[in-house]
Protein backbone atom coordinates (compact mmCIF):
# COMPACT_ATOMS: atom_id res chain seq x y z
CA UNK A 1 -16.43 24.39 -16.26
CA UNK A 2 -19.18 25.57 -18.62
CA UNK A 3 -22.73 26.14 -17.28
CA UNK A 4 -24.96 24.87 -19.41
CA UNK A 5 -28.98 25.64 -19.00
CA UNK A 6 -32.10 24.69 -20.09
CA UNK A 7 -35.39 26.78 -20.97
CA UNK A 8 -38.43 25.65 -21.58
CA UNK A 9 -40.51 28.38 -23.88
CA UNK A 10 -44.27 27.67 -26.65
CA UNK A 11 -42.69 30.51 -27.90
CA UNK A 12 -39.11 30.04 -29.37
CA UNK A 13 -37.53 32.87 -31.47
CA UNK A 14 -35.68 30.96 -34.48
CA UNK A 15 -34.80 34.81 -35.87
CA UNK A 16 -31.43 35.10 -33.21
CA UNK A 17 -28.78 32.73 -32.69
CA UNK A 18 -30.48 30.25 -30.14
CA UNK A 19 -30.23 26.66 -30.17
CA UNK A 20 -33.55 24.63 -29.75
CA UNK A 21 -34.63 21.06 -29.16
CA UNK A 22 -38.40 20.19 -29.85
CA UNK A 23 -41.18 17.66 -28.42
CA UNK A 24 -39.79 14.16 -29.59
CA UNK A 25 -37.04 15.15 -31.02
CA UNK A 26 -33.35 14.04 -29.93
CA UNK A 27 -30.61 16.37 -28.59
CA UNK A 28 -27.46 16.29 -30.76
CA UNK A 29 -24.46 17.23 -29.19
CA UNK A 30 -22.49 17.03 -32.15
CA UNK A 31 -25.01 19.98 -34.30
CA UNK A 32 -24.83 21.52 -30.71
CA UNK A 33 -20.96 21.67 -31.05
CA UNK A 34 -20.94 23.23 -34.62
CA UNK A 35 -23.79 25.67 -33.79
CA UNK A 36 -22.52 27.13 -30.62
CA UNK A 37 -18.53 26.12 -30.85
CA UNK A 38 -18.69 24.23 -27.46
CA UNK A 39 -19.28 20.03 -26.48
CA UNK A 40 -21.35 19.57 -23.63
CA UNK A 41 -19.85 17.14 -21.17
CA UNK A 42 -21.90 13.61 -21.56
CA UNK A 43 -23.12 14.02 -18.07
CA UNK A 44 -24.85 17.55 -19.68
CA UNK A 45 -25.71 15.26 -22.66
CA UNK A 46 -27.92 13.15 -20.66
CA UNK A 47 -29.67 15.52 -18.53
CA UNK A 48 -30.73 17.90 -21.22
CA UNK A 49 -32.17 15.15 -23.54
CA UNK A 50 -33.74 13.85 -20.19
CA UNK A 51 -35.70 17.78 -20.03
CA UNK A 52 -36.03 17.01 -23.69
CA UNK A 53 -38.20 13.95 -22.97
CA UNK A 54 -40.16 16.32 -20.82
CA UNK A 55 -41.35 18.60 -22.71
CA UNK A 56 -44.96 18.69 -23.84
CA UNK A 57 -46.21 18.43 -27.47
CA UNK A 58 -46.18 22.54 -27.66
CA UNK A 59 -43.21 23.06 -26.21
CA UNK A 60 -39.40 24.06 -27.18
CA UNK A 61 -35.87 23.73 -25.19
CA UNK A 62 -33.64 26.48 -25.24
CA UNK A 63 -29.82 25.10 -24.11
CA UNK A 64 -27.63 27.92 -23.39
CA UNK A 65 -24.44 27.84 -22.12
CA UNK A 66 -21.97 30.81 -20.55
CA UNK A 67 -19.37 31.30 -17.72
CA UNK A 68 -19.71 29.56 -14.27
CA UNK A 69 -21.24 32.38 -11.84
């Protein structure tokens, strides 16, 4: 299975190939999908837009994903 992890950052760098979720916004699995070529699992779905909700008014989510260690 994919790992999938979440970073929070006031600084995010929109220049690479990163994918970010902002204060108030909603996570999109879908735009997720067709950005990074991978569907999180709805169980991922739900806790990232959970750290989503958690963020701060000057803060970003970075999602990530890569191989299992």
């Amino acid at each position: 299975m994919t790992k999938f992890e979440c970073i929070k950052t006031r600084e995010p760098d929109f220049a690479g190939c990163n994918f970010y979720v902002g204060y108030g916004r909603e996570f999109d699995e879908e735009t997720y999908e067709k950005a990074c070529g991978i569907k999180p699992p709805k169980e991922v779905c739900r806790q990232i837009q959970k750290a989503v909700d958690d963020l701060q008014h000057d803060e970003w989510l970075e999602i990530i994903h890569g191989e299992p260690i």
